[in-house]
Protein backbone atom coordinates (compact mmCIF):
# COMPACT_ATOMS: atom_id res chain seq x y z
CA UNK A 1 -37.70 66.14 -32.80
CA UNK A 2 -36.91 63.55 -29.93
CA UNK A 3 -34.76 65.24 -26.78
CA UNK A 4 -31.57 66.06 -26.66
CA UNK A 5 -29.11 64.76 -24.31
CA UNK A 6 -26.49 66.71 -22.64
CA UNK A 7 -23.08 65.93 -20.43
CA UNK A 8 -20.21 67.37 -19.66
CA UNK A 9 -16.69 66.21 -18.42
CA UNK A 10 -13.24 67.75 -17.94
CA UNK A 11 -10.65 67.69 -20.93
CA UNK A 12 -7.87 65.92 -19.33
CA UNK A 13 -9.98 62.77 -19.12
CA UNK A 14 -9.42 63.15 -23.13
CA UNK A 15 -7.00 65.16 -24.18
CA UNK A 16 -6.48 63.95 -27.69
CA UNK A 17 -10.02 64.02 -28.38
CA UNK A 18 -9.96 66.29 -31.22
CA UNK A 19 -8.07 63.94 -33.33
CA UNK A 20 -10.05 60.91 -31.99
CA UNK A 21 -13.45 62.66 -33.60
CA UNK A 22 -11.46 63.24 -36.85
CA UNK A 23 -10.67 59.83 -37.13
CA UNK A 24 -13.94 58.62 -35.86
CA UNK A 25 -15.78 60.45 -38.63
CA UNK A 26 -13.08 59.33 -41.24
CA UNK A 27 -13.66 56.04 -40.72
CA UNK A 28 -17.24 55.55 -39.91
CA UNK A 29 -19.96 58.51 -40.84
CA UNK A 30 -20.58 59.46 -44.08
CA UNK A 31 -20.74 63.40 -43.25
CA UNK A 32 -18.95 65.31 -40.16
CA UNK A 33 -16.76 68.41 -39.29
CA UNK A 34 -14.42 68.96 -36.34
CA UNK A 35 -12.99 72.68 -36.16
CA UNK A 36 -10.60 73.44 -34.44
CA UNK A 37 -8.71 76.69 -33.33
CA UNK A 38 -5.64 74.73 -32.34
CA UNK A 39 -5.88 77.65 -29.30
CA UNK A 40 -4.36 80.21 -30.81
CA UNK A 41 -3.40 82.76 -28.61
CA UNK A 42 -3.82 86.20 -30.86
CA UNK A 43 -7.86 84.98 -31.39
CA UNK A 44 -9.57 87.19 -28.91
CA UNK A 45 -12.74 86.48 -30.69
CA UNK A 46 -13.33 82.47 -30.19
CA UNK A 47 -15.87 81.04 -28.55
CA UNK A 48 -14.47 77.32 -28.35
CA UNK A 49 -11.34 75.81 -28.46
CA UNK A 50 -12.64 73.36 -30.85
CA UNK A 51 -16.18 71.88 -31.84
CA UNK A 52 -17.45 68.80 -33.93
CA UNK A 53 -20.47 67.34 -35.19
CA UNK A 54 -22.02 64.24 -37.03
CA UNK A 55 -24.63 62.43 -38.84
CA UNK A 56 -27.05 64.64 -40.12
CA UNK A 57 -30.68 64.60 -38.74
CA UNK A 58 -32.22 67.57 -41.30
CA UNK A 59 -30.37 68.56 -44.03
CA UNK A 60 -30.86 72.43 -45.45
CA UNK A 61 -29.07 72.77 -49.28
CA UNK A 62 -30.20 76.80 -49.88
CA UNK A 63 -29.48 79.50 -47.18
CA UNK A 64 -33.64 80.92 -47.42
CA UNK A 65 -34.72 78.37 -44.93
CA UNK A 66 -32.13 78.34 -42.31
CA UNK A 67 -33.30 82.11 -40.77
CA UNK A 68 -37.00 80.68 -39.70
CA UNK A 69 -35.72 77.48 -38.53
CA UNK A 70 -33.14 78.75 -36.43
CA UNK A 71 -35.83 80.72 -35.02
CA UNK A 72 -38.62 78.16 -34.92
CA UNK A 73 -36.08 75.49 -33.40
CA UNK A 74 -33.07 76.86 -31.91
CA UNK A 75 -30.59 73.93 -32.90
CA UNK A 76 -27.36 73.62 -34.14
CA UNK A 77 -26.12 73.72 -37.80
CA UNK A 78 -22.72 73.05 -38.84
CA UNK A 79 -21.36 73.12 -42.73
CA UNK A 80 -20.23 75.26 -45.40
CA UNK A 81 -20.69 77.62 -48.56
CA UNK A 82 -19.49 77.04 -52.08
CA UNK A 83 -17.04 79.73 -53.79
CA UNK A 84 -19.45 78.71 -56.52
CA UNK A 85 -22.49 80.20 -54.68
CA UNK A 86 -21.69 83.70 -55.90
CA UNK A 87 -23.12 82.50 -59.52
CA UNK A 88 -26.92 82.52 -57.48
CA UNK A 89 -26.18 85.58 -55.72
CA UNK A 90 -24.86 87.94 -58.41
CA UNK A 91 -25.53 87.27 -62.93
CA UNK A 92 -21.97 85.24 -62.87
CA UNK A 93 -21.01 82.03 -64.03
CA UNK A 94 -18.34 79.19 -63.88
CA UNK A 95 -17.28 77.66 -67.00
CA UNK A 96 -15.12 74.92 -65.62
CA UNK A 97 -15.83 71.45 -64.17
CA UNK A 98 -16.13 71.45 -60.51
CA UNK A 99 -14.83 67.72 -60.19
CA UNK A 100 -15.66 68.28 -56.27
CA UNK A 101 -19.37 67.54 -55.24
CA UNK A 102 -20.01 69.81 -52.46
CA UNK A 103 -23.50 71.97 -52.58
CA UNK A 104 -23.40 75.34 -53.36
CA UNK A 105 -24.47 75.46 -49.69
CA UNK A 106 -25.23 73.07 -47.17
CA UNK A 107 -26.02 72.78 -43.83
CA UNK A 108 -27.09 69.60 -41.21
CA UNK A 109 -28.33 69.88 -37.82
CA UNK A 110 -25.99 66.83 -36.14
CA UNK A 111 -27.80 64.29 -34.16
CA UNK A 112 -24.10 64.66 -31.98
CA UNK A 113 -22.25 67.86 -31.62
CA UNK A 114 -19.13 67.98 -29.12
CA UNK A 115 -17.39 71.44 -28.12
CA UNK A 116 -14.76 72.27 -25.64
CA UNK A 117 -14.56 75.52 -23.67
CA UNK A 118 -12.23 76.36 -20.99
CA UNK A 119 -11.09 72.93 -20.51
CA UNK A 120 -14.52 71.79 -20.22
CA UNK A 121 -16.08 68.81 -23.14
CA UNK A 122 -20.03 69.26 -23.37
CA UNK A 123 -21.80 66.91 -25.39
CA UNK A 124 -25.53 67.23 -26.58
CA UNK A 125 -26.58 64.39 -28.82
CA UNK A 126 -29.93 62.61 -29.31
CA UNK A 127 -28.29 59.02 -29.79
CA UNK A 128 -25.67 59.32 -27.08
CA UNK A 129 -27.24 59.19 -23.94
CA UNK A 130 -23.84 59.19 -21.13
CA UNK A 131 -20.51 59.63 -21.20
CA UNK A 132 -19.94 55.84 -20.81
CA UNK A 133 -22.09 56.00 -24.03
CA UNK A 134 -19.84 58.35 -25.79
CA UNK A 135 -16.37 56.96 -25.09
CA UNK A 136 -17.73 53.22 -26.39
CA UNK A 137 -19.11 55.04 -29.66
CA UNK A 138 -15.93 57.52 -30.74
CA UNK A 139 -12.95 55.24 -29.27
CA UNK A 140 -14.35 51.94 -30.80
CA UNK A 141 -12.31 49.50 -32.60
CA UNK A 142 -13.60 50.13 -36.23
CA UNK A 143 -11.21 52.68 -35.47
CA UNK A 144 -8.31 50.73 -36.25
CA UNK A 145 -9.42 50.53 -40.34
CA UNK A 146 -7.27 52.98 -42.17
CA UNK A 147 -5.76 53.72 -45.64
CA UNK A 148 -2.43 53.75 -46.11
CA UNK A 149 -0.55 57.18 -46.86
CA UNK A 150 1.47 57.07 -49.94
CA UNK A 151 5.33 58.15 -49.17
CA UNK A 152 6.50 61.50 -50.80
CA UNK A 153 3.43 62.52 -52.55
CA UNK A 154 4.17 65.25 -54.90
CA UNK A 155 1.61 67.15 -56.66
CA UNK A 156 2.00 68.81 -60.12
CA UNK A 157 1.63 72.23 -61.11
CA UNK A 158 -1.92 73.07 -63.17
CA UNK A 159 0.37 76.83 -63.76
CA UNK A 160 3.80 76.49 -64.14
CA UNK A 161 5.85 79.87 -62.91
CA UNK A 162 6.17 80.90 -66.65
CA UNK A 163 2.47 80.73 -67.51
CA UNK A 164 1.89 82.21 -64.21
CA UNK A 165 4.15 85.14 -64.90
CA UNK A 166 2.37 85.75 -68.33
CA UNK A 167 -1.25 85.64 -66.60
CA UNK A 168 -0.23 88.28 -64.37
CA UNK A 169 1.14 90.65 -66.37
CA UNK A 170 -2.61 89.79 -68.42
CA UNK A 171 -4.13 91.19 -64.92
CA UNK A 172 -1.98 94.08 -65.20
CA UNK A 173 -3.43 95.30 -68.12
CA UNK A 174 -7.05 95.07 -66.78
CA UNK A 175 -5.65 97.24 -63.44
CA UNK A 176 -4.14 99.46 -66.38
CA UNK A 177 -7.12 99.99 -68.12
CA UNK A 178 -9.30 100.96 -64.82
CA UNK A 179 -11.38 97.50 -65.18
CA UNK A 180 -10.15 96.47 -61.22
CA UNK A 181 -7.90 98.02 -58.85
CA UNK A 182 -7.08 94.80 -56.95
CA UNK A 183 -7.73 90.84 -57.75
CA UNK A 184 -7.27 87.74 -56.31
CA UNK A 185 -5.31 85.37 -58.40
CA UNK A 186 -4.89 81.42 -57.63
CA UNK A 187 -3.18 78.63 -58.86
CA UNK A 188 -3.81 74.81 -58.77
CA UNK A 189 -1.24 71.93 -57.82
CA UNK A 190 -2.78 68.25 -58.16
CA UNK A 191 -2.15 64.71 -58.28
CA UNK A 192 -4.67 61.76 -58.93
CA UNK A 193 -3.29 59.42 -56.41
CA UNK A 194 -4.95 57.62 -53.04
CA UNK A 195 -4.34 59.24 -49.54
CA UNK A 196 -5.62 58.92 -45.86
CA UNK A 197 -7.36 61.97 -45.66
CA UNK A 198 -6.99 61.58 -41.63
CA UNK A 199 -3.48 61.20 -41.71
CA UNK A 200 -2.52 64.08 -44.26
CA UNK A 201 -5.12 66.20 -41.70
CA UNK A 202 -2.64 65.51 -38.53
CA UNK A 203 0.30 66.71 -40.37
CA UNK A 204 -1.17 69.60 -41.51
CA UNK A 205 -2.80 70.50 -38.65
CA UNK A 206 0.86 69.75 -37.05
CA UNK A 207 2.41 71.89 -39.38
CA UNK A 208 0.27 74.67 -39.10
CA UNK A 209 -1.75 75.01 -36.08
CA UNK A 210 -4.34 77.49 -37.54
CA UNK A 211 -7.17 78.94 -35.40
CA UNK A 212 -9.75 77.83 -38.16
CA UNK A 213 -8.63 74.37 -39.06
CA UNK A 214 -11.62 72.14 -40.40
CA UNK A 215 -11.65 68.50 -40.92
CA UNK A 216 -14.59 68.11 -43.06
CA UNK A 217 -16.26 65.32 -45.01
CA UNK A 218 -18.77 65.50 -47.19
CA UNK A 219 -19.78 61.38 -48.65
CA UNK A 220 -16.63 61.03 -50.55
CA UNK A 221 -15.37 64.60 -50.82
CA UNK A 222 -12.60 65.95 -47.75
CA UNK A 223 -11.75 69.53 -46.84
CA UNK A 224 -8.57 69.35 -44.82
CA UNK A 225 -8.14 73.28 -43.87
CA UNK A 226 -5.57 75.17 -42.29
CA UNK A 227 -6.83 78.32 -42.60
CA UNK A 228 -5.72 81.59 -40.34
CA UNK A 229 -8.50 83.76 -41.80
CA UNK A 230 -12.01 84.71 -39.82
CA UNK A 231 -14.78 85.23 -42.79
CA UNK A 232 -17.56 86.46 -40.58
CA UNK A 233 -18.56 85.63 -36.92
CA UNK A 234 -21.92 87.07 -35.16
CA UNK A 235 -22.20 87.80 -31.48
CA UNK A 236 -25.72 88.98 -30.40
CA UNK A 237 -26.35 92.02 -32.99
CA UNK A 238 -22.84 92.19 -33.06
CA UNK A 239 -20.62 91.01 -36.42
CA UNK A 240 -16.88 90.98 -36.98
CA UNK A 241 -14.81 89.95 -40.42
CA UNK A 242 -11.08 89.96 -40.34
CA UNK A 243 -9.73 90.21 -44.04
CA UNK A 244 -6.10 88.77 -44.20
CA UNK A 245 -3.94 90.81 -46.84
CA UNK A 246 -0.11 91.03 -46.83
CA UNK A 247 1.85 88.00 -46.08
CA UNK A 248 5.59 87.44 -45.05
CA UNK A 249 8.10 84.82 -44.21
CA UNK A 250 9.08 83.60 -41.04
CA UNK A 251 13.34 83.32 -39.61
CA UNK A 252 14.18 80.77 -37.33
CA UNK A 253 15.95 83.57 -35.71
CA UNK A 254 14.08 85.96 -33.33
CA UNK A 255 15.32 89.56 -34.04
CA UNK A 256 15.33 88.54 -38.01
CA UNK A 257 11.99 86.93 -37.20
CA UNK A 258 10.97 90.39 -35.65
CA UNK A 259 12.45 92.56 -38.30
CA UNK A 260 10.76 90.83 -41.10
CA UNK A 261 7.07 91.59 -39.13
CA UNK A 262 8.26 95.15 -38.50
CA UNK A 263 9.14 94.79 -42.77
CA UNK A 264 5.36 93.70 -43.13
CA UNK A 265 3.49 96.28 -40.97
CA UNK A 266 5.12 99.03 -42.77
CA UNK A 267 5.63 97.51 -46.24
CA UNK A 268 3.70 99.98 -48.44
CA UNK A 269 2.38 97.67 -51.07
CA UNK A 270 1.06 95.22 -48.53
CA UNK A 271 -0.85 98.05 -46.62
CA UNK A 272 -2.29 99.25 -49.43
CA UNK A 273 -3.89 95.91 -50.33
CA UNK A 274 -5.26 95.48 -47.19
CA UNK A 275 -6.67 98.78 -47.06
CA UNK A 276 -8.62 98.02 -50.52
CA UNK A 277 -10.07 95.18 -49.40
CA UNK A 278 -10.93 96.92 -45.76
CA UNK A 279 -12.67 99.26 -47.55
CA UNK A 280 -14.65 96.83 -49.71
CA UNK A 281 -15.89 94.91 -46.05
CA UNK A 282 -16.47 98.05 -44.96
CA UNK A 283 -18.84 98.85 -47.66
CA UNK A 284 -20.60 95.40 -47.91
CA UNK A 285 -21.19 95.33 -43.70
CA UNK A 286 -22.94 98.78 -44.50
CA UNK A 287 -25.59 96.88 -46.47
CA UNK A 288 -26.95 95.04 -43.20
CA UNK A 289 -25.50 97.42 -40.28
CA UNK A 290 -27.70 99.66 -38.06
CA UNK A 291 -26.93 103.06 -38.51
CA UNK A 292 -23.32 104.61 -38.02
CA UNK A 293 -22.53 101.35 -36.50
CA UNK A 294 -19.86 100.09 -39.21
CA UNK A 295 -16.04 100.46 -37.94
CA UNK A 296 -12.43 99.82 -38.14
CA UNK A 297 -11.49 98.24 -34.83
CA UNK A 298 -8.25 96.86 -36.21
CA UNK A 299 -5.73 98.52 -38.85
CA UNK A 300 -2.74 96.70 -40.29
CA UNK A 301 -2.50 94.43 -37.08
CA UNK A 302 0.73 91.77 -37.76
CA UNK A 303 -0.40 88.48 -36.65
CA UNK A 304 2.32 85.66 -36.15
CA UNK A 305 1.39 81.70 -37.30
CA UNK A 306 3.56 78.62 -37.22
CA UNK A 307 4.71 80.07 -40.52
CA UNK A 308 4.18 82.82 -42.00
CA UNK A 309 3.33 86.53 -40.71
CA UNK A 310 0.06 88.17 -41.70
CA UNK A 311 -1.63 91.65 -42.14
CA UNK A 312 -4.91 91.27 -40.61
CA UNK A 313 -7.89 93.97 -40.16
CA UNK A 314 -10.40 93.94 -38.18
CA UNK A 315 -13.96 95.50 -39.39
CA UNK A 316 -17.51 95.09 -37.19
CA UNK A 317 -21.12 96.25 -37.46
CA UNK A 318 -24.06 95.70 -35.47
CA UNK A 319 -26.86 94.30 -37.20
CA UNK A 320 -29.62 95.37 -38.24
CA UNK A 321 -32.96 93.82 -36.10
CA UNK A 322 -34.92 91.03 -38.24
CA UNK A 323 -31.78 90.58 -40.63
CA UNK A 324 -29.80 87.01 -40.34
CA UNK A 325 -27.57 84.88 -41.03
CA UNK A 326 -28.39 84.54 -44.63
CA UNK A 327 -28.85 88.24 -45.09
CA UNK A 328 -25.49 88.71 -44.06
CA UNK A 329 -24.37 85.71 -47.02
CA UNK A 330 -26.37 87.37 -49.68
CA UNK A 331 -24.78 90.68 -49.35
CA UNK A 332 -21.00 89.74 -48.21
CA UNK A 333 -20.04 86.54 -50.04
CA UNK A 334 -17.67 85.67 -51.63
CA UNK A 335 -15.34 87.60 -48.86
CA UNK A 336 -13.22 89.96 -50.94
CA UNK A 337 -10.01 88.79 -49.35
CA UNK A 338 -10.46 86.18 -51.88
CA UNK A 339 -12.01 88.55 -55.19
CA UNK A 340 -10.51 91.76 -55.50
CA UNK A 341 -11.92 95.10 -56.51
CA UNK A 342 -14.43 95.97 -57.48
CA UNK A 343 -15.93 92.59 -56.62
CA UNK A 344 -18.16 91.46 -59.26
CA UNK A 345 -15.44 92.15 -62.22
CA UNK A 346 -12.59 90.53 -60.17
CA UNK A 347 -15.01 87.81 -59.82
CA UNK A 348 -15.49 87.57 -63.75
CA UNK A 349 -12.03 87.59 -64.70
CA UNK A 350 -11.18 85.12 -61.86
CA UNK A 351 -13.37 82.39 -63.75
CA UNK A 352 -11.90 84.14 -66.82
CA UNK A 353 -8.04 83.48 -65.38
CA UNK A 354 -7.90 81.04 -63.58
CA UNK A 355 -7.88 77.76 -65.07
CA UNK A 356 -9.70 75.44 -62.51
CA UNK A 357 -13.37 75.56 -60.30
CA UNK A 358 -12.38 76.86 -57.09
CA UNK A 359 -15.32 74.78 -55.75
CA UNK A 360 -15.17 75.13 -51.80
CA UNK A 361 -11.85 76.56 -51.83
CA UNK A 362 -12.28 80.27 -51.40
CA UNK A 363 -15.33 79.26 -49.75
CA UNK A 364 -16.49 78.93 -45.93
CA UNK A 365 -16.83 76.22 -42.81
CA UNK A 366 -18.63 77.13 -39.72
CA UNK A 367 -21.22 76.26 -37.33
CA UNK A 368 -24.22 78.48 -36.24
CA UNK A 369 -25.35 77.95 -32.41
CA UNK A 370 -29.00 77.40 -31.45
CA UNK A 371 -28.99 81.10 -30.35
CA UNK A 372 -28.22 82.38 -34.02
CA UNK A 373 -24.75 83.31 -33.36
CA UNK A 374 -22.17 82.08 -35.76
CA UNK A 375 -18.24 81.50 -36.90
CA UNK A 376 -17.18 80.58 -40.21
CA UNK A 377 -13.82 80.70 -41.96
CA UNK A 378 -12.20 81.39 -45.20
CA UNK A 379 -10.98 78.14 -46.51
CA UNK A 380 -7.35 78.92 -47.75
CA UNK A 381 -4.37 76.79 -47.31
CA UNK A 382 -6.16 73.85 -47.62
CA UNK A 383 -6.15 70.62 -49.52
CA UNK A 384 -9.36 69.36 -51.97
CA UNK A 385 -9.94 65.67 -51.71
CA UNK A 386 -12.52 63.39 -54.02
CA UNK A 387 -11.96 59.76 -52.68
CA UNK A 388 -13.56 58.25 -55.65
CA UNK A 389 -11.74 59.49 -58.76
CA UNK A 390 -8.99 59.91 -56.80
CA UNK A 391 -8.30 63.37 -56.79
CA UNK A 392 -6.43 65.59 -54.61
CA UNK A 393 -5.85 69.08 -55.09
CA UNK A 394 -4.30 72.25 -53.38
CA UNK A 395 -4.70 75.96 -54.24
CA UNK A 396 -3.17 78.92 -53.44
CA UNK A 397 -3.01 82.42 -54.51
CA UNK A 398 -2.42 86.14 -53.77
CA UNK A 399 -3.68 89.82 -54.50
CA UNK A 400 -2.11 91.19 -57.77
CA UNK A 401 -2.40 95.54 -57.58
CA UNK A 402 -0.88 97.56 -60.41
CA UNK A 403 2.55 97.48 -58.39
CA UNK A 404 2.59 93.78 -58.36
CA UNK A 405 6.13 91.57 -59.46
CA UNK A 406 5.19 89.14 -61.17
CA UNK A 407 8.12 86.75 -59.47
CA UNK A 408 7.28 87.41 -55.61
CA UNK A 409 4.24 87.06 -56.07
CA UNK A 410 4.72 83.34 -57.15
CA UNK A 411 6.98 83.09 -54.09
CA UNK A 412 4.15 84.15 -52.09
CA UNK A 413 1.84 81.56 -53.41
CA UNK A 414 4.88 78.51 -52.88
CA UNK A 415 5.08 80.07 -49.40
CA UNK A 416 1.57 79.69 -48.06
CA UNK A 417 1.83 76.24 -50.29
CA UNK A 418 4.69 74.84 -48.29
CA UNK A 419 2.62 73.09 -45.21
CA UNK A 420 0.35 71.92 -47.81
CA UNK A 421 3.34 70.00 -49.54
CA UNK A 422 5.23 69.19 -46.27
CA UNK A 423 2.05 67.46 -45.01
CA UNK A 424 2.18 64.79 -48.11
CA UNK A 425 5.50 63.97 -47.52
């Protein structure tokens, strides 16, 4: 492989450079991700404040190879992993059309990748030799080309609240019976209608303001994420996953804005939901952790976002020597934030349930350094895009437990839909 190129320069010479990249990919490459932790403040954890790459120079479609090359090489990869992939990793299937084409995984080592830490924009590319170089490329004017964003989009509901209502109480009777103790339900809203993926992106990412937002585009496909939730992230020997359970409203008004966190830390159902799924991270860490080294660092921690609060825990092991990144997919994924309990059945009635692919949604976006380290995200909150049909799509869902109503839990699932709309309109 030719040499890389490096350079660095402050952030205020570019401060909207995030959304200049997003665009820049939108319009002209045919594959590129920027994510971007909008700097959230409660992320103790993240490395950079946001990072993007482009145009792929080796291309890796099954997770086997990417432990000896990172090894043998030492370079960046950036890209994702398909809900879907579960069907290679455990005897499960998917029945439904996945109308999205993204790999069960994929990953490209970017002839450009851009991060920015502490203020500070480095730049390693083969192709882009200066900074002079750079700003010519990424501010050029095929920028200007753009689709135009239909007013008031409005997507339709794939499970109206009635059917919804029914499915659960279907669920109910599986937690009845002993089958699952917790599971993951999600719904679909659609529309087959034009947009400018770019655009939508900036009012989402306005909206929200998530610490793993991805802009991601795959040929004709789009992920625009606004995801809160960590999946897994590797530090040395060291590994972290933060499982979100137990969401809540936000008030306008501080002390009722307070209250209703205080309501979520010590709201019974909620903790108990989180504590299932803690327990099942727990348990599938322990397949790859040195010895004794698997623990709780975080219990029931409340963690505030542009809208809504969350019930986040926070589980780490340290891993064991020779294992990688791929050993750590095989024996955690799907994250069971996004399954239930126990995983493989809540994983069989999902595709049993639910009455659409979840494709990349429920899935993960991330990069992996040249050192081996890594960051990837659960994408939730997040809208599905295929260019070509058109289609767009949006899913959300929540954790149904034998105490589950039926009704909030809908209400959940409009509430962590509500950027998603707000961002079409």
């Amino acid at each position: 492989m030719r040499e890389r190129y490096f350079f660095e320069f402050p952030l205020q010479k570019h401060p909207g450079l995030p959304t200049v990249l997003r665009q820049y990919i939108h319009t002209t490459e045919q594959l590129g991700i920027v994510l971007d932790s909008n700097q959230y403040p409660s992320d103790r954890y993240s490395r950079y404040q946001w990072l993007a790459g482009w145009r792929p120079l080796q291309q890796f479609d099954t997770l086997d190879k990417l432990g000896s090359f990172q090894r043998e090489k030492g370079d960046w990869l950036l890209g994702h992993l398909n809900y879907n992939l579960k069907n290679t990793l455990e005897r499960l299937a998917s029945t439904r059309e996945d109308i999205f084409n993204f790999p069960l995984s994929f990953f490209f080592v970017p002839d450009t990748i851009v991060y920015c830490r502490d203020n500070t924009v480095r730049v390693e590319s083969y192709s882009i030799h200066s900074e002079k170089d750079f700003r010519k490329i990424v501010y050029g004017s095929n920028l200007v080309r753009s689709d135009s964003l239909t007013a008031k989009l409005e997507l339709q509901a794939k499970t109206n609240r009635y059917d919804y209502v029914k499915t659960v109480h279907q669920l109910k009777e599986e937690l009845q019976f002993g089958n699952i103790y917790e599971i993951n339900y999600c719904i679909e809203f659609w529309a087959q209608q034009k947009i400018n993926p770019f655009r939508v992106f900036e009012e989402l990412n306005h909206l929200s303001q998530a610490p793993f937002s991805a802009f991601y585009k795959y040929e004709h496909n789009y992920l625009l994420c606004s995801s809160p939730e960590r999946y897994l992230q590797r530090t040395g020997d060291r590994i972290i996953s933060q499982p979100i359970k137990g969401t809540a409203k936000r008030s306008t008004d501080p002390s009722k804005d307070r209250q209703l966190a205080e309501n979520l830390a010590n709201d019974k159902k909620e903790r108990s939901e989180n504590v299932m799924i803690v327990d099942l991270v727990r348990n599938d860490l322990s397949r790859t952790a040195q010895k004794n080294s698997v623990e709780v660092d975080e219990l029931f921690g409340v963690y505030t976002f542009k809208n809504v609060h969350q019930l986040i825990s926070t589980i780490s092991s340290r891993l064991k020597d020779q294992l990688d990144f791929s050993d750590l997919i095989k024996t955690t994924f799907p994250m069971g934030s996004m399954t239930g309990a126990p995983k493989i059945k809540a994983m069989e009635l999902i595709d049993e349930y639910e009455n659409f692919n979840r494709s990349l949604y429920a899935g993960s976006v991330g990069y992996i350094d040249p050192k081996g380290d890594f960051d990837f995200n659960v994408v939730i909150r997040s809208l599905l895009y295929n260019h070509q049909l058109p289609y767009l799509s949006a899913r959300v869902g929540s954790a149904i437990t034998i105490h589950a109503d039926a009704g909030k839990e809908y209400e959940e699932c409009l509430l962590k839909a509500k950027s998603l709309f707000r961002s079409l309109r």
